[in-house]
PDB file of N, CA and C in Angstrom:
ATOM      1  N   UNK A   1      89.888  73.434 104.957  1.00  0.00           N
ATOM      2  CA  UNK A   1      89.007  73.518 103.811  1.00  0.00           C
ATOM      3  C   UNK A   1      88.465  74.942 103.700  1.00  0.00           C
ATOM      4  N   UNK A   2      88.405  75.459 102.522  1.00  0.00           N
ATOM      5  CA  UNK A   2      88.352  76.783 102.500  1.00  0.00           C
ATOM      6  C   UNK A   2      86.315  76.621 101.915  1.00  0.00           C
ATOM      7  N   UNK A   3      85.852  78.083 102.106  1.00  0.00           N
ATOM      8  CA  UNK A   3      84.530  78.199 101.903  1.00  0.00           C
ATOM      9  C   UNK A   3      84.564  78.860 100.806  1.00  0.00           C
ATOM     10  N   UNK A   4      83.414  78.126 100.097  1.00  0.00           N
ATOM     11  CA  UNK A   4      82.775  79.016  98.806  1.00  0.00           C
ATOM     12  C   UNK A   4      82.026  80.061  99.414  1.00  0.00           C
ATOM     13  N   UNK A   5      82.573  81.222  98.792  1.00  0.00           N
ATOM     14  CA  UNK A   5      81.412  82.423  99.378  1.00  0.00           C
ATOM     15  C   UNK A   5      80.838  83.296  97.362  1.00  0.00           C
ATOM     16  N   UNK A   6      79.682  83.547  97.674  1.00  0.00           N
ATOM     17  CA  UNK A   6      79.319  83.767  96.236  1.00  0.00           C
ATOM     18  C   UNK A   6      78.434  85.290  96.255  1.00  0.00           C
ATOM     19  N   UNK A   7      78.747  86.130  95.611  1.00  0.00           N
ATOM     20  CA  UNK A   7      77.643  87.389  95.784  1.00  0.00           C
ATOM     21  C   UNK A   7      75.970  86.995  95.307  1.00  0.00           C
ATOM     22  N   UNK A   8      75.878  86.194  94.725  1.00  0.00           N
ATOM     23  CA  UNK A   8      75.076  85.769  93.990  1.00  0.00           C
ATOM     24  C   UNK A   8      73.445  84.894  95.180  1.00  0.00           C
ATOM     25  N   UNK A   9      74.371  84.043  96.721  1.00  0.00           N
ATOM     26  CA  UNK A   9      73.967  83.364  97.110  1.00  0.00           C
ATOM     27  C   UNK A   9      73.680  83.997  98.670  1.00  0.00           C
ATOM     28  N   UNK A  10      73.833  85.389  98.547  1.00  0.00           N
ATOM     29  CA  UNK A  10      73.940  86.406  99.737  1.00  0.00           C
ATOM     30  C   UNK A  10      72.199  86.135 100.382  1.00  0.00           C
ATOM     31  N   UNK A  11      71.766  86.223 101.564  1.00  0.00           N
ATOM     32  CA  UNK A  11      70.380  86.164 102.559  1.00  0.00           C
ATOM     33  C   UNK A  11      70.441  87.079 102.793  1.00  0.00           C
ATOM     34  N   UNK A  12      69.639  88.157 102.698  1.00  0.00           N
ATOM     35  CA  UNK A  12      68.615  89.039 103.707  1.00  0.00           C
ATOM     36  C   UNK A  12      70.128  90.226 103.582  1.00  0.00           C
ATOM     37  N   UNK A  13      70.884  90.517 103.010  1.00  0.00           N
ATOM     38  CA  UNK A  13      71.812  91.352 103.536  1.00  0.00           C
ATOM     39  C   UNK A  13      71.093  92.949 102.813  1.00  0.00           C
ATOM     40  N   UNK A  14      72.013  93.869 103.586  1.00  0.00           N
ATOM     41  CA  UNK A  14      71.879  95.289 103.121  1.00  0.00           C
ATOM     42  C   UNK A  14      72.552  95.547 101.890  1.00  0.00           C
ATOM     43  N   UNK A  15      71.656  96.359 100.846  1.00  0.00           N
ATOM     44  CA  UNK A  15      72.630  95.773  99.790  1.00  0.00           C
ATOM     45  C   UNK A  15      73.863  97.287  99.327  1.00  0.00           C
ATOM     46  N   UNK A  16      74.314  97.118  99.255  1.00  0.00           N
ATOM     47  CA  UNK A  16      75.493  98.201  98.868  1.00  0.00           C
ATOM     48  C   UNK A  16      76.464  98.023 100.071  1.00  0.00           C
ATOM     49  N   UNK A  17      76.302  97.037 100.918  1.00  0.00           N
ATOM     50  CA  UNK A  17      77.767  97.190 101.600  1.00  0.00           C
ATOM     51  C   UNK A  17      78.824  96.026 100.975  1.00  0.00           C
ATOM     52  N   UNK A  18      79.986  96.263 101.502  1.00  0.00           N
ATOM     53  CA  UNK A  18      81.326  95.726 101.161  1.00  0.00           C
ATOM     54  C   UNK A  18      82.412  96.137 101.353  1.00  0.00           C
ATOM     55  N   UNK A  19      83.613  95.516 101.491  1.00  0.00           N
ATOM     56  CA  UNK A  19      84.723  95.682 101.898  1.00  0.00           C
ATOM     57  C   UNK A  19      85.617  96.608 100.496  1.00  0.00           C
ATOM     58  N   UNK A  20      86.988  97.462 100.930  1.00  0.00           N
ATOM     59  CA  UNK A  20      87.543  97.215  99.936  1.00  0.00           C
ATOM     60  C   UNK A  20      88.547  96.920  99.714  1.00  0.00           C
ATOM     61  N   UNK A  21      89.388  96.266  98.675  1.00  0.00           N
ATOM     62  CA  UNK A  21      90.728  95.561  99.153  1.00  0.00           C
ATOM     63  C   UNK A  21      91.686  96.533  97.518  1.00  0.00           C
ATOM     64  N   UNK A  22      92.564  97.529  98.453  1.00  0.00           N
ATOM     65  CA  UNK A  22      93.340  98.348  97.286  1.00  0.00           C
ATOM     66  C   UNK A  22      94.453  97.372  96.930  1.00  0.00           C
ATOM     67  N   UNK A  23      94.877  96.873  95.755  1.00  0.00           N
ATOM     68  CA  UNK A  23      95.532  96.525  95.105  1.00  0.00           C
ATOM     69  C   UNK A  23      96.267  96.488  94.006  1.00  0.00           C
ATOM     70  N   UNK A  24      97.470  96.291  93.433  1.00  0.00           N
ATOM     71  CA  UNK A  24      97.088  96.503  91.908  1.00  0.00           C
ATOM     72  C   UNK A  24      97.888  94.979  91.365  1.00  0.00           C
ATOM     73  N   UNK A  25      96.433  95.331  90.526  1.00  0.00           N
ATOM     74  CA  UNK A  25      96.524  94.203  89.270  1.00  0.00           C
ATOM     75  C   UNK A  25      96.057  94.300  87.856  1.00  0.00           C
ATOM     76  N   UNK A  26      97.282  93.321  87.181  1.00  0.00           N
ATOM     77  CA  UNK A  26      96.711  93.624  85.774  1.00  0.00           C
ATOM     78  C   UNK A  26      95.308  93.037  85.321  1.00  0.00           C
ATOM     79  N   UNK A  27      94.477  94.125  84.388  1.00  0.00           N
ATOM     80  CA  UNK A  27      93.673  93.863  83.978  1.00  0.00           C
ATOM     81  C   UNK A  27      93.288  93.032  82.698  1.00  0.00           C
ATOM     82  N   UNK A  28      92.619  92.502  83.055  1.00  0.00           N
ATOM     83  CA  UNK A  28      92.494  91.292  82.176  1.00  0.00           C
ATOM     84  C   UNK A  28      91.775  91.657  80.961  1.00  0.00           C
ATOM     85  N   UNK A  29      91.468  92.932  80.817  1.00  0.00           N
ATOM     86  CA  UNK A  29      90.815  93.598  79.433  1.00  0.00           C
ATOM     87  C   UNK A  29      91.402  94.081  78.301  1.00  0.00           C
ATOM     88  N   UNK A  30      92.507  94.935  79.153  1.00  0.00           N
ATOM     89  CA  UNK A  30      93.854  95.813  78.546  1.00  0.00           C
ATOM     90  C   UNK A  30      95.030  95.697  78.658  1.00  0.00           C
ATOM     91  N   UNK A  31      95.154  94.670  79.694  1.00  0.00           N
ATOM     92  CA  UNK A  31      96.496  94.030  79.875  1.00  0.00           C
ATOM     93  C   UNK A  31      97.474  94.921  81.221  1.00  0.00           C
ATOM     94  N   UNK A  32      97.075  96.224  81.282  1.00  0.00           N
ATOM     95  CA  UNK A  32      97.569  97.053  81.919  1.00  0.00           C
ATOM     96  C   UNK A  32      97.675  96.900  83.290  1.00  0.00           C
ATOM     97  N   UNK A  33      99.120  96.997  84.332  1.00  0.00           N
ATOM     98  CA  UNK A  33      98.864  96.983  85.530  1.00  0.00           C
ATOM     99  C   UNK A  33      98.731  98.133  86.224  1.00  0.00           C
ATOM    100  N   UNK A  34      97.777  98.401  86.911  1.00  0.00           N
ATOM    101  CA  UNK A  34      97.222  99.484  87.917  1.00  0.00           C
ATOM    102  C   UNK A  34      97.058  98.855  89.090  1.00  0.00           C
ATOM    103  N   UNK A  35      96.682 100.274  90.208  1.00  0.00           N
ATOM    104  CA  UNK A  35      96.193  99.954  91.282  1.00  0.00           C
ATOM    105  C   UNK A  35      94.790  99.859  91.257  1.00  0.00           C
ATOM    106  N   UNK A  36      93.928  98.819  91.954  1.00  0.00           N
ATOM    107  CA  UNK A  36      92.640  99.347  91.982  1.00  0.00           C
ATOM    108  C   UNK A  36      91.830  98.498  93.403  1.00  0.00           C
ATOM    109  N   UNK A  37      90.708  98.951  93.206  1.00  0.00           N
ATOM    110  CA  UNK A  37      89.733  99.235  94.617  1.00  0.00           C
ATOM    111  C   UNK A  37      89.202  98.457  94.493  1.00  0.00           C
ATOM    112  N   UNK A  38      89.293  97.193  94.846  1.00  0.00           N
ATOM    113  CA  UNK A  38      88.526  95.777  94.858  1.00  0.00           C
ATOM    114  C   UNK A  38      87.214  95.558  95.380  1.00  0.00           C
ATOM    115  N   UNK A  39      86.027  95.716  95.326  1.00  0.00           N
ATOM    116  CA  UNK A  39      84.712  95.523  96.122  1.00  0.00           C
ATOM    117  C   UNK A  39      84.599  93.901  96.222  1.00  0.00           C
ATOM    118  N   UNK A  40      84.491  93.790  97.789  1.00  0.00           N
ATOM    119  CA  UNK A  40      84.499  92.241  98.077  1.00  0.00           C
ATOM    120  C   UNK A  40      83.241  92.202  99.506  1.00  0.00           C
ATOM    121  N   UNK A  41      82.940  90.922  99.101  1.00  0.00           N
ATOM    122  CA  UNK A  41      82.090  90.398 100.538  1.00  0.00           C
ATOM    123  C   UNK A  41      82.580  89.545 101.260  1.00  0.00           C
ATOM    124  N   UNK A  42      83.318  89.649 102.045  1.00  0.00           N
ATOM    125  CA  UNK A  42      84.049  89.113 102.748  1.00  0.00           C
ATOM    126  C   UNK A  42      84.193  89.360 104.477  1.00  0.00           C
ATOM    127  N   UNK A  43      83.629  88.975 105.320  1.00  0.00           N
ATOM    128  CA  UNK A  43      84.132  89.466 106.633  1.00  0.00           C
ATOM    129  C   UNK A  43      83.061  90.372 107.128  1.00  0.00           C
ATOM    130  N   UNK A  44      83.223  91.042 107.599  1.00  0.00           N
ATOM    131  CA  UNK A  44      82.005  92.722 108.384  1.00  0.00           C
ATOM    132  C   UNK A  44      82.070  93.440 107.156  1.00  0.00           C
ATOM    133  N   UNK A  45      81.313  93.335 106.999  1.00  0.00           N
ATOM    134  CA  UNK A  45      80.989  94.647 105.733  1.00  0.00           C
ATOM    135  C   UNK A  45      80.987  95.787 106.340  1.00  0.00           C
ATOM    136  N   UNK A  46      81.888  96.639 105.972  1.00  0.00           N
ATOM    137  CA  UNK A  46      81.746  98.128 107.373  1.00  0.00           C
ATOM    138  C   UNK A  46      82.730  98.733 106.004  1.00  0.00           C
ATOM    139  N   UNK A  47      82.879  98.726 105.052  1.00  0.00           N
ATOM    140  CA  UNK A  47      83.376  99.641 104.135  1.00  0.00           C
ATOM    141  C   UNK A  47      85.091 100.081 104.281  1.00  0.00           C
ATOM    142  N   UNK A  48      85.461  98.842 104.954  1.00  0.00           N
ATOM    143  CA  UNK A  48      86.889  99.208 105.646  1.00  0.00           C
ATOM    144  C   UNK A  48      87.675  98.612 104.441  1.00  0.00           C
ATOM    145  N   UNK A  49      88.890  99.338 104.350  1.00  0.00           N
ATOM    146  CA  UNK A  49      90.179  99.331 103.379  1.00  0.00           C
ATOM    147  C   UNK A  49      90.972  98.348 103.869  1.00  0.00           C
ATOM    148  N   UNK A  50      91.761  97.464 102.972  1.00  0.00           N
ATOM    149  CA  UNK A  50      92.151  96.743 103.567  1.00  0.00           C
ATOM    150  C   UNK A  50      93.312  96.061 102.089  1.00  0.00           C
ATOM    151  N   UNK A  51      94.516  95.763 102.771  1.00  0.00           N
ATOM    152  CA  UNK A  51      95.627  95.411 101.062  1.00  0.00           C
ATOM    153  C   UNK A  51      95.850  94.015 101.445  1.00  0.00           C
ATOM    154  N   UNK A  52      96.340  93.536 100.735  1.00  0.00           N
ATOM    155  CA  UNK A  52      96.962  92.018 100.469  1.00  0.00           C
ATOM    156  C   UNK A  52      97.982  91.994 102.002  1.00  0.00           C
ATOM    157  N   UNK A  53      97.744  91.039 102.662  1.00  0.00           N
ATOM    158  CA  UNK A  53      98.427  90.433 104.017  1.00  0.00           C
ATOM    159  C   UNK A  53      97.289  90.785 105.101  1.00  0.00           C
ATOM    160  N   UNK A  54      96.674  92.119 104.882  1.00  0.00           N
ATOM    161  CA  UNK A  54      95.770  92.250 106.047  1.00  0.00           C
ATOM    162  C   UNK A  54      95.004  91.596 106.804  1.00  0.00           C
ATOM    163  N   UNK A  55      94.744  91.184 108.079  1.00  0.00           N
ATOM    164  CA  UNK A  55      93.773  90.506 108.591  1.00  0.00           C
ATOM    165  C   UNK A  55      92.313  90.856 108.873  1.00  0.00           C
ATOM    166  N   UNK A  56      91.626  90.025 107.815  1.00  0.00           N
ATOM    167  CA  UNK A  56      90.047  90.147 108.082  1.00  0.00           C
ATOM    168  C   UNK A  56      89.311  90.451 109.068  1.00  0.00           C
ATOM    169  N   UNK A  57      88.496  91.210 109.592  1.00  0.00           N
ATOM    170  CA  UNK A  57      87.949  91.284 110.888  1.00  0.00           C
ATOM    171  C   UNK A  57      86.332  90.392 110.412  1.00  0.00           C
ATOM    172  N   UNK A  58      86.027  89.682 111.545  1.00  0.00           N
ATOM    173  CA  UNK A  58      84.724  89.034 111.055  1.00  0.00           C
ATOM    174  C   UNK A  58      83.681  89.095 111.596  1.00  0.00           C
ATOM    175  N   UNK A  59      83.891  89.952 112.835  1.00  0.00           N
ATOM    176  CA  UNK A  59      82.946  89.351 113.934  1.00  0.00           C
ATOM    177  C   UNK A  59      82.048  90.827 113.661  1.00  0.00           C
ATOM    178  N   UNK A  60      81.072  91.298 114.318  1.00  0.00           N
ATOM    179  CA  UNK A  60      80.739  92.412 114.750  1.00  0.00           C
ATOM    180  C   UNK A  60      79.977  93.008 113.857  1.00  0.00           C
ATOM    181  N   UNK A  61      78.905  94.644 114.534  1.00  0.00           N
ATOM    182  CA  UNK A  61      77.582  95.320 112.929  1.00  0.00           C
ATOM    183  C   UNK A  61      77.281  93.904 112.162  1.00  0.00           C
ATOM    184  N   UNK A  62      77.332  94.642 110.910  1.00  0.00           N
ATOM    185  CA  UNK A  62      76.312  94.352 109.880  1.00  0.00           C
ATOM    186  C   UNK A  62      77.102  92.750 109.278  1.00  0.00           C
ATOM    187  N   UNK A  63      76.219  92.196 108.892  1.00  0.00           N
ATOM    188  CA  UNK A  63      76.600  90.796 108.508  1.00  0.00           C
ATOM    189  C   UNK A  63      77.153  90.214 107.494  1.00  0.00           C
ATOM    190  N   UNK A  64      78.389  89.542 107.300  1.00  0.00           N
ATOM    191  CA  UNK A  64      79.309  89.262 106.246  1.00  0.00           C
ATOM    192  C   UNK A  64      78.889  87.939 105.923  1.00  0.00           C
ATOM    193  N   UNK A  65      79.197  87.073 104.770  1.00  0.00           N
ATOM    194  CA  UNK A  65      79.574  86.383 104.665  1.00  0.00           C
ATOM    195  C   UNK A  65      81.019  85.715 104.693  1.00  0.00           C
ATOM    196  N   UNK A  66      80.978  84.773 105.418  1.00  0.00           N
ATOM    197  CA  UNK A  66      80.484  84.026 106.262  1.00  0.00           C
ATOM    198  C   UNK A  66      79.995  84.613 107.076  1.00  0.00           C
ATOM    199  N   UNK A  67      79.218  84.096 107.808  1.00  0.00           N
ATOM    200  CA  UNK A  67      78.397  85.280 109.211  1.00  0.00           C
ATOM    201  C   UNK A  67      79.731  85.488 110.558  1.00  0.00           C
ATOM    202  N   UNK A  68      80.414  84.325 110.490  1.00  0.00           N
ATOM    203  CA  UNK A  68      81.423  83.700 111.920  1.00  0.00           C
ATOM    204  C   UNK A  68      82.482  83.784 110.898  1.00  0.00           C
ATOM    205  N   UNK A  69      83.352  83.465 111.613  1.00  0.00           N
ATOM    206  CA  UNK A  69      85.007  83.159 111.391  1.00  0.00           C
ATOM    207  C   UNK A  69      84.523  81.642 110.542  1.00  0.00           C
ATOM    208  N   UNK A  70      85.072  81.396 109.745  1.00  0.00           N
ATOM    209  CA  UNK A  70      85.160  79.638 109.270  1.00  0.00           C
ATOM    210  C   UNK A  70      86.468  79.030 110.210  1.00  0.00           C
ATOM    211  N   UNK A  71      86.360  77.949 110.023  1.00  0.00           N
ATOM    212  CA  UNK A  71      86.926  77.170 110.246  1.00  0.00           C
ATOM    213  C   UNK A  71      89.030  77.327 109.952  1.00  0.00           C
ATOM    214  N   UNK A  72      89.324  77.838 110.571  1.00  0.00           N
ATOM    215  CA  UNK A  72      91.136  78.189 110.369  1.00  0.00           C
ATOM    216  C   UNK A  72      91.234  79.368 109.633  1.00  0.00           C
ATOM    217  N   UNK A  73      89.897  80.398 109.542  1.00  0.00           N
ATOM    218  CA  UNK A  73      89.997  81.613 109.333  1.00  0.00           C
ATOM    219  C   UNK A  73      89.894  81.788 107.794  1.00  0.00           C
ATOM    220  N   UNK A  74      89.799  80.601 106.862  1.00  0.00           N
ATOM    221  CA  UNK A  74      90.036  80.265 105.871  1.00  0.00           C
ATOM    222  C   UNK A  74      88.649  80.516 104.801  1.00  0.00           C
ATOM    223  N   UNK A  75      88.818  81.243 103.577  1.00  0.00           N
ATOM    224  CA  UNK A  75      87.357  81.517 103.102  1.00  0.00           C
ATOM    225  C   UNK A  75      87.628  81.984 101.390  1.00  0.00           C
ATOM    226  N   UNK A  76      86.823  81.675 100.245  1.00  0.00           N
ATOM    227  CA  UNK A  76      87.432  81.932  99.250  1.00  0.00           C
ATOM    228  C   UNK A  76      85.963  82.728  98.794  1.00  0.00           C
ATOM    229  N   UNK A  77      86.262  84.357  97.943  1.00  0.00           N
ATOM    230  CA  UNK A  77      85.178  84.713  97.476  1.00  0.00           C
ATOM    231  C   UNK A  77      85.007  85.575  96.457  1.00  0.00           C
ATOM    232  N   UNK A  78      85.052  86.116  96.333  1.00  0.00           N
ATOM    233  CA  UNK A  78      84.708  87.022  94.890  1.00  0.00           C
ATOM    234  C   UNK A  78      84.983  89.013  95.094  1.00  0.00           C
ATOM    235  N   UNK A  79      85.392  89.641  94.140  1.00  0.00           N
ATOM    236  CA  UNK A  79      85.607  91.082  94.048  1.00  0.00           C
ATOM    237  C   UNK A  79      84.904  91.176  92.676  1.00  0.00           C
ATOM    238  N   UNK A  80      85.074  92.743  93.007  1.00  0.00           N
ATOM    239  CA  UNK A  80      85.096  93.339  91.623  1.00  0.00           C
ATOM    240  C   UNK A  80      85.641  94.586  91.558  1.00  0.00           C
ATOM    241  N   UNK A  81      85.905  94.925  90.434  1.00  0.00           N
ATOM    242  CA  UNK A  81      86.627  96.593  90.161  1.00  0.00           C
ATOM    243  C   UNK A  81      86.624  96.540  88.538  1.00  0.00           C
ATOM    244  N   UNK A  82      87.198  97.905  88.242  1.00  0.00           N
ATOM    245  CA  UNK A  82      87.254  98.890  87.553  1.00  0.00           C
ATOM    246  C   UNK A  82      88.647  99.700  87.284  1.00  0.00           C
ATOM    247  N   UNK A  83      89.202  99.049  86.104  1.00  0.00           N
ATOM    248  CA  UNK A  83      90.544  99.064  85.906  1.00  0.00           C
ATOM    249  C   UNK A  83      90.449 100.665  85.554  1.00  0.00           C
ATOM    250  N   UNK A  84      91.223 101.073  86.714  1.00  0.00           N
ATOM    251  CA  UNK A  84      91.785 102.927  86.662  1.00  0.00           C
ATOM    252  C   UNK A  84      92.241 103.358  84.989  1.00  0.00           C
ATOM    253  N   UNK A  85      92.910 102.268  84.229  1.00  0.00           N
ATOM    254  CA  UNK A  85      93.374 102.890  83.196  1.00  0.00           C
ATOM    255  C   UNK A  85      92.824 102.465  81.616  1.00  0.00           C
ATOM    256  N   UNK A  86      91.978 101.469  81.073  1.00  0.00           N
ATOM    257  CA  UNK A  86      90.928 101.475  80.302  1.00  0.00           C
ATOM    258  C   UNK A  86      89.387 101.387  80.956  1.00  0.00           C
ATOM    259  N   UNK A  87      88.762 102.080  82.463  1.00  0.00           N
ATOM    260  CA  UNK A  87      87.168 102.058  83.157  1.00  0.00           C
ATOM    261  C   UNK A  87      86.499 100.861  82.435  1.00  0.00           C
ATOM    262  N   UNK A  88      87.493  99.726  81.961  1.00  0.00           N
ATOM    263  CA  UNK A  88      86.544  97.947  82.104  1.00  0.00           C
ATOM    264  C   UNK A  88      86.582  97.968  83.002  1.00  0.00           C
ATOM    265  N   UNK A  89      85.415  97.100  84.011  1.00  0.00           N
ATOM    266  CA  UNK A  89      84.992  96.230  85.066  1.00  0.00           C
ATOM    267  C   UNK A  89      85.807  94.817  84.557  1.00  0.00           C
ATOM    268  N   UNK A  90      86.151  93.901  85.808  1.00  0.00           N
ATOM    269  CA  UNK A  90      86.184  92.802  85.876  1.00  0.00           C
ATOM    270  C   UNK A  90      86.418  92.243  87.408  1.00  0.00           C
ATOM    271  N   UNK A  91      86.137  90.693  87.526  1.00  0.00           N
ATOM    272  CA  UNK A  91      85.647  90.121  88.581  1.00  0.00           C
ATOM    273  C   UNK A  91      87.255  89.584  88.982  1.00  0.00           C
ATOM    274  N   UNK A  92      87.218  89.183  90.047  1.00  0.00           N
ATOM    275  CA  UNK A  92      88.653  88.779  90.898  1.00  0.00           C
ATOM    276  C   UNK A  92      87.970  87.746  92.329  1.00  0.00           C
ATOM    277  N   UNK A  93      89.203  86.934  92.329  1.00  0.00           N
ATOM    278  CA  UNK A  93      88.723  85.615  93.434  1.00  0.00           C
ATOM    279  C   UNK A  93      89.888  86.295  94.417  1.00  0.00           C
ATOM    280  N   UNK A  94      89.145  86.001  95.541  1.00  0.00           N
ATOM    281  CA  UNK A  94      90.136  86.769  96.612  1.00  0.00           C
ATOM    282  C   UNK A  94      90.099  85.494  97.635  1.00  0.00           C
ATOM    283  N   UNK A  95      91.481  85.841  98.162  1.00  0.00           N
ATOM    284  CA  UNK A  95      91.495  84.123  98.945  1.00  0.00           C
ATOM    285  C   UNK A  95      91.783  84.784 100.450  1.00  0.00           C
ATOM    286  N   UNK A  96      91.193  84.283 101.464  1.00  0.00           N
ATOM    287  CA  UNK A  96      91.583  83.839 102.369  1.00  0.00           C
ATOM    288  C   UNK A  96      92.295  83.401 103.445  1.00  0.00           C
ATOM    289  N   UNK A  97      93.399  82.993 104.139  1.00  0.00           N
ATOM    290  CA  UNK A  97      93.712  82.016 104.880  1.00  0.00           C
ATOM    291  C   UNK A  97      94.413  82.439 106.087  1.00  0.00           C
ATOM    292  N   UNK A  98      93.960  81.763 106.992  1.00  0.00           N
ATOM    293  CA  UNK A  98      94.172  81.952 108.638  1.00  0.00           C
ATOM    294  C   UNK A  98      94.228  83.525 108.657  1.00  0.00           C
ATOM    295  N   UNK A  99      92.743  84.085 108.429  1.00  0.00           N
ATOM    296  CA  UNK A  99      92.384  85.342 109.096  1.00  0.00           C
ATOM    297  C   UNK A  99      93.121  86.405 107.801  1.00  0.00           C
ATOM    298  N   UNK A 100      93.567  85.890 107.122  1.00  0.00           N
ATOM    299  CA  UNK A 100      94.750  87.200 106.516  1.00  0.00           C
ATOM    300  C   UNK A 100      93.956  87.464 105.079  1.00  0.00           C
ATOM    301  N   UNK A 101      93.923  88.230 104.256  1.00  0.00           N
ATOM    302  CA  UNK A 101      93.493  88.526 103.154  1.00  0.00           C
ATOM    303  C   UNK A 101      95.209  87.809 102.002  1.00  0.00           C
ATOM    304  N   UNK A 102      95.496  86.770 101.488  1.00  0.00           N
ATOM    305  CA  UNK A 102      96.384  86.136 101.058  1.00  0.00           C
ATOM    306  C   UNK A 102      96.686  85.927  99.639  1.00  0.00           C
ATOM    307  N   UNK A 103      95.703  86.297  98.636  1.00  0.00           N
ATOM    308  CA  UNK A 103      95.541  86.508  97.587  1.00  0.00           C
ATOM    309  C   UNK A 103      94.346  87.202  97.075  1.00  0.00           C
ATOM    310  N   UNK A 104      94.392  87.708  95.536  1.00  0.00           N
ATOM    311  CA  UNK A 104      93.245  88.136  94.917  1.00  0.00           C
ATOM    312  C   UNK A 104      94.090  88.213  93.064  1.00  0.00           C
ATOM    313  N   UNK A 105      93.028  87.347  92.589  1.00  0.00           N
ATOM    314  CA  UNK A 105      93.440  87.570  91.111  1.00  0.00           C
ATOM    315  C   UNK A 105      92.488  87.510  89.986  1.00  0.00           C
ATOM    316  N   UNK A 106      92.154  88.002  88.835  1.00  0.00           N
ATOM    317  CA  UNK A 106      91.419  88.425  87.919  1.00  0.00           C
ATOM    318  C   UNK A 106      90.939  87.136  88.050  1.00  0.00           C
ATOM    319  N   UNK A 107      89.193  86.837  87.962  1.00  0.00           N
ATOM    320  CA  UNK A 107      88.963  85.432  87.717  1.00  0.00           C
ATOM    321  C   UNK A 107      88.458  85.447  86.064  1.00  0.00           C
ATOM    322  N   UNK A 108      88.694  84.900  85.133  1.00  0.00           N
ATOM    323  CA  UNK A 108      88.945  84.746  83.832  1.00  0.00           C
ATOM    324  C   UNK A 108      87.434  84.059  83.713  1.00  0.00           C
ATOM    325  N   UNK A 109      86.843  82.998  84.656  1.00  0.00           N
ATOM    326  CA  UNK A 109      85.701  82.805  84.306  1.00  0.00           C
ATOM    327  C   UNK A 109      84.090  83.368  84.097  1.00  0.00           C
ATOM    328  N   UNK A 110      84.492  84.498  84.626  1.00  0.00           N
ATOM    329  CA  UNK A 110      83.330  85.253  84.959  1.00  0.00           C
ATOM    330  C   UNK A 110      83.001  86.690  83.916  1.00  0.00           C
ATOM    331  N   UNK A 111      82.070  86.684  83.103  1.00  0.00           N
ATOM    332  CA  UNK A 111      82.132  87.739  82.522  1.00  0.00           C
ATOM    333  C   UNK A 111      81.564  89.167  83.067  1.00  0.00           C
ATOM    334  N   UNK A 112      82.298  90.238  82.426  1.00  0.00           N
ATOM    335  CA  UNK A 112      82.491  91.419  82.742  1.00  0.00           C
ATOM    336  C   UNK A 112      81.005  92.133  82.329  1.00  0.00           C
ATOM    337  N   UNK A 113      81.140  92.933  82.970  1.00  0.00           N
ATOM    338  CA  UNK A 113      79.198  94.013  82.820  1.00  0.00           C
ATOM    339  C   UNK A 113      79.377  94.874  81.775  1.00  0.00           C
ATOM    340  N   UNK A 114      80.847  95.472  81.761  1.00  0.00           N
ATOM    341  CA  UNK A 114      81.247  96.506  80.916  1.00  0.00           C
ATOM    342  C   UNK A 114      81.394  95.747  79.709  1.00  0.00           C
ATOM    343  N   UNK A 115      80.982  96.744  78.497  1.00  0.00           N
ATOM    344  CA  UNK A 115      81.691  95.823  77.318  1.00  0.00           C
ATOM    345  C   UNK A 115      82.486  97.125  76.914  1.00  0.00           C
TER     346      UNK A 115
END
């Protein structure tokens, strides 16, 4: 069973840390595919780079959500970025599973800051 993790529902954390996960995906504003710099809370927040297959580090410093490893390493949560080639913002669900960073894709439900 994977965990809801939410930026929204964060305790006591420091605020400006986060992971980042380089990727590219099309943007859901302009249609355009780029690479871009995913800001996620996920794991140790220690500002570390990290692409699609990588394994999460969780333990250790400053405090992630989840605080521990979950349960089969498994955890579902939220990004954001800033499409390199029209500077819209939009939000992205980044998945999880057994320790690995395994997906991340535009989440369509969530509206954007930028207009």
């Amino acid at each position: 069973m994977a965990v809801a993790i939410s930026a929204n529902g964060r305790d006591h954390e420091p605020m400006g840390l986060y992971n980042l996960l380089l990727a590219e995906l099309e943007c859901p504003r302009c249609l355009v595919r780029a690479r871009c710099a995913v800001e996620f809370r996920l794991g140790l927040l220690d500002l570390r780079e990290y692409r699609l297959g990588d394994i999460l580090r969780w333990a250790g410093g400053h405090r992630g959500k989840p605080l521990r490893r979950p349960d089969e390493g498994t955890a579902d949560g939220e990004g954001y970025c800033e499409c390199a080639h029209c500077g819209k913002d939009f939000w992205v669900r980044v998945h999880v599973r057994d320790d690995r960073i395994a997906e991340v894709r535009p989440d369509a439900d969530r509206p954007a800051h930028i207009s």
